[in-house]
N, C-alpha and C. Protein backbone atom coordinates (compact mmCIF):
# COMPACT_ATOMS: atom_id res chain seq x y z
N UNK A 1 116.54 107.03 99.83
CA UNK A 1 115.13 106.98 99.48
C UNK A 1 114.94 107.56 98.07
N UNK A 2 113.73 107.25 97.26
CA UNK A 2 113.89 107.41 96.14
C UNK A 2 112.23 108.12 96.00
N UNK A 3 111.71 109.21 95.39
CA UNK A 3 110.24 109.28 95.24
C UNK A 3 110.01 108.71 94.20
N UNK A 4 109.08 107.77 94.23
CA UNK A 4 108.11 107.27 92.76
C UNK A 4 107.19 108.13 92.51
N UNK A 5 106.45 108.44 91.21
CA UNK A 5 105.57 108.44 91.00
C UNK A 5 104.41 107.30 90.39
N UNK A 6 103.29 107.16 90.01
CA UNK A 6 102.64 106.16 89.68
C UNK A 6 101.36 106.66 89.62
N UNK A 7 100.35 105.64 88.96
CA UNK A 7 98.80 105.86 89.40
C UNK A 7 98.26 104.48 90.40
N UNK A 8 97.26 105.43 91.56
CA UNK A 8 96.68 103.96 92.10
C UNK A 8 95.88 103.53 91.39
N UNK A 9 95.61 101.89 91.78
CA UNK A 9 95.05 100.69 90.83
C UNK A 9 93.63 100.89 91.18
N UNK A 10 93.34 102.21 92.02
CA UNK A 10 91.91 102.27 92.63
C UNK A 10 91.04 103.54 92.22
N UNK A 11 91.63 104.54 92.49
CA UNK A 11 91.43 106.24 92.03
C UNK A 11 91.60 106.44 90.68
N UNK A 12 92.85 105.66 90.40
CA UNK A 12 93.85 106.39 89.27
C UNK A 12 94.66 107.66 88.89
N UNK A 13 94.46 108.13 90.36
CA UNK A 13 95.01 109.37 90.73
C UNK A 13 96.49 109.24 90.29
N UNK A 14 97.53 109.97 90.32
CA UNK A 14 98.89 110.13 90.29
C UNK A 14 99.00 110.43 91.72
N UNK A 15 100.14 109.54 92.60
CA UNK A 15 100.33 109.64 93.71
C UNK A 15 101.97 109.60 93.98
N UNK A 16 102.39 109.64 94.83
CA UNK A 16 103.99 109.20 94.68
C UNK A 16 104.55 108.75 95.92
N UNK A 17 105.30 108.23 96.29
CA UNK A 17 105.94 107.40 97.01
C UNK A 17 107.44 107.47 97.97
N UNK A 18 107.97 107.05 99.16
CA UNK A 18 109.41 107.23 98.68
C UNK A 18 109.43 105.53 99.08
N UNK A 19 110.49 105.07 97.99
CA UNK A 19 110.75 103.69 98.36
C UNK A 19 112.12 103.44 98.81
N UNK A 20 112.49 102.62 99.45
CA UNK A 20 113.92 102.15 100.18
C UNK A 20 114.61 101.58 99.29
N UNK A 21 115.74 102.07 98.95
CA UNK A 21 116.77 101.53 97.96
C UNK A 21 117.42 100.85 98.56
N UNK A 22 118.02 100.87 99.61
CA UNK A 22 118.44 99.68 100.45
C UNK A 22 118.36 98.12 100.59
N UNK A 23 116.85 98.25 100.54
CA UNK A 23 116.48 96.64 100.27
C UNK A 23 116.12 96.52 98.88
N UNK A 24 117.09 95.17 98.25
CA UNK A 24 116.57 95.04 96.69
C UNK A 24 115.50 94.76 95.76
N UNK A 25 114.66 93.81 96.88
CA UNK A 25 113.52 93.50 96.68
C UNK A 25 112.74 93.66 97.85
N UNK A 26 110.87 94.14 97.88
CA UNK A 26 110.24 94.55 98.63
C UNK A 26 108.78 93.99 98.03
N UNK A 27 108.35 93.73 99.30
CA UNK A 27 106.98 94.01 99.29
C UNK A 27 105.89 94.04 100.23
N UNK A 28 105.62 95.26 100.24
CA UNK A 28 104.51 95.97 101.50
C UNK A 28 103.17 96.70 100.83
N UNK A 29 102.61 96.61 101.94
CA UNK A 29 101.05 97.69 101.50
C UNK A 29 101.35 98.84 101.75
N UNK A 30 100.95 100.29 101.14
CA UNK A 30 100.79 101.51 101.48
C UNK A 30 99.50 101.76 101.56
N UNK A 31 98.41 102.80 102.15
CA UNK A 31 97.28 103.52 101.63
C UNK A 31 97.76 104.38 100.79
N UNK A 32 96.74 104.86 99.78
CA UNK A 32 96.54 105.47 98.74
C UNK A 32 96.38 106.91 99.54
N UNK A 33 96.98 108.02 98.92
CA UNK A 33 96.92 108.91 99.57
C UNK A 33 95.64 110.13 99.25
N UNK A 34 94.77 109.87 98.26
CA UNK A 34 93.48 110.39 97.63
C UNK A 34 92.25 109.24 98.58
N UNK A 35 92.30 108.08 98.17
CA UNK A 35 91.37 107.60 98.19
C UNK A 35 91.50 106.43 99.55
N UNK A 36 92.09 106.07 100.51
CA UNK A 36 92.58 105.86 101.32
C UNK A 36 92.82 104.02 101.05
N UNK A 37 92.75 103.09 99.99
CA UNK A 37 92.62 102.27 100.03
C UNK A 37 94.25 101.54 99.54
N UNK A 38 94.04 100.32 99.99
CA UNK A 38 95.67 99.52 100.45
C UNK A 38 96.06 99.25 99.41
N UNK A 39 97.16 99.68 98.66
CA UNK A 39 98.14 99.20 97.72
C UNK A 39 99.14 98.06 98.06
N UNK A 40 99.26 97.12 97.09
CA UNK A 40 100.63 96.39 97.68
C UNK A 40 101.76 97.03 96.42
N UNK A 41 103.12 97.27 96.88
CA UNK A 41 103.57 97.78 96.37
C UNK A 41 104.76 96.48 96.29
N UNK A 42 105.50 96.62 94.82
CA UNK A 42 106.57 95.44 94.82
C UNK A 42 107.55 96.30 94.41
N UNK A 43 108.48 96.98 94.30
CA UNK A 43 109.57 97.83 94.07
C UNK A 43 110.72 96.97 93.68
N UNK A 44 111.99 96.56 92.90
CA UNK A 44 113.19 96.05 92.92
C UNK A 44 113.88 96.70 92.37
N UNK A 45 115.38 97.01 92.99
CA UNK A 45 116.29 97.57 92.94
C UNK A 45 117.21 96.39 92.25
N UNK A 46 118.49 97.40 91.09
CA UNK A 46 119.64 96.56 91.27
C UNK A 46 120.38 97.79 91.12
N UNK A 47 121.78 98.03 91.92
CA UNK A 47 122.76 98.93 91.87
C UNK A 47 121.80 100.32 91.79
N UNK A 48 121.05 99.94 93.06
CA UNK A 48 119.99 101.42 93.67
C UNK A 48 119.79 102.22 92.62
N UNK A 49 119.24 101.66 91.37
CA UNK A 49 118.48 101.97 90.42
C UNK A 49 117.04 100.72 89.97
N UNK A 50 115.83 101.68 90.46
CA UNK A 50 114.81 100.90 89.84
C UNK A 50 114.45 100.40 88.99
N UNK A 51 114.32 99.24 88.88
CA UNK A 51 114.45 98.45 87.27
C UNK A 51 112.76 97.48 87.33
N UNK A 52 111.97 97.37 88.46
CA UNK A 52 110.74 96.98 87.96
C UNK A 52 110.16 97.37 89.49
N UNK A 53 108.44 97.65 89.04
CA UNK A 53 107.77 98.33 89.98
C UNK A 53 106.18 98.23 89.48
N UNK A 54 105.77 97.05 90.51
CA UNK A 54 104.32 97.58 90.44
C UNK A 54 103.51 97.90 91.89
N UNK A 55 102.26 97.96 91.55
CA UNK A 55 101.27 98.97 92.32
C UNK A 55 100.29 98.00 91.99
N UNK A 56 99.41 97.49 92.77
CA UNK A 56 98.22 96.25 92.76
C UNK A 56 97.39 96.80 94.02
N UNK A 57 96.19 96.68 93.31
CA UNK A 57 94.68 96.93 94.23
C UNK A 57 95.08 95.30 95.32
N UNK A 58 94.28 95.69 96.44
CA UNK A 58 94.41 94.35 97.66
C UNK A 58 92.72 93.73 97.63
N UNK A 59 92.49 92.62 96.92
CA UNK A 59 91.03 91.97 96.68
C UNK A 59 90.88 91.88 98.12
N UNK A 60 89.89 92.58 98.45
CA UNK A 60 88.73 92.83 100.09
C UNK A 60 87.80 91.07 100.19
C-alpha cells in the first residue's frame, strides 16, 4: 500500500489516501474525508512506482 496525498476536486482540502500497488491500473470512488463527497480516483502503477494519478469530482 502506498499513502497519497492530493487535494479533493470538491473542498480542496489536502487529504490522503492508501492506494494498492498491486493492481497497475485502477479505478474506484472514495468519499472525501472533510467533506464527504465521491471522488473517482484513477491511480497507475509501473514497477510499484506511481507514475500518473488523478482525483475527479463525480457530476450528481
Amino acid at each position: 500500500m502506498l499513502e497519497h496525498f492530493f487535494q479533493c476536486p470538491y473542498c480542496w482540502e489536502d487529504i490522503s489516501m492508501l492506494l494498492d500497488r498491486s493492481v497497475r491500473v485502477q479505478t474506484y470512488v472514495e468519499d472525501c474525508e472533510v467533506c464527504c463527497n465521491p471522488i473517482e480516483l484513477t491511480p497507475q502503477f509501473e514497477d510499484n512506482e506511481l507514475v500518473s494519478f488523478r482525483a475527479e469530482n463525480i457530476e450528481q
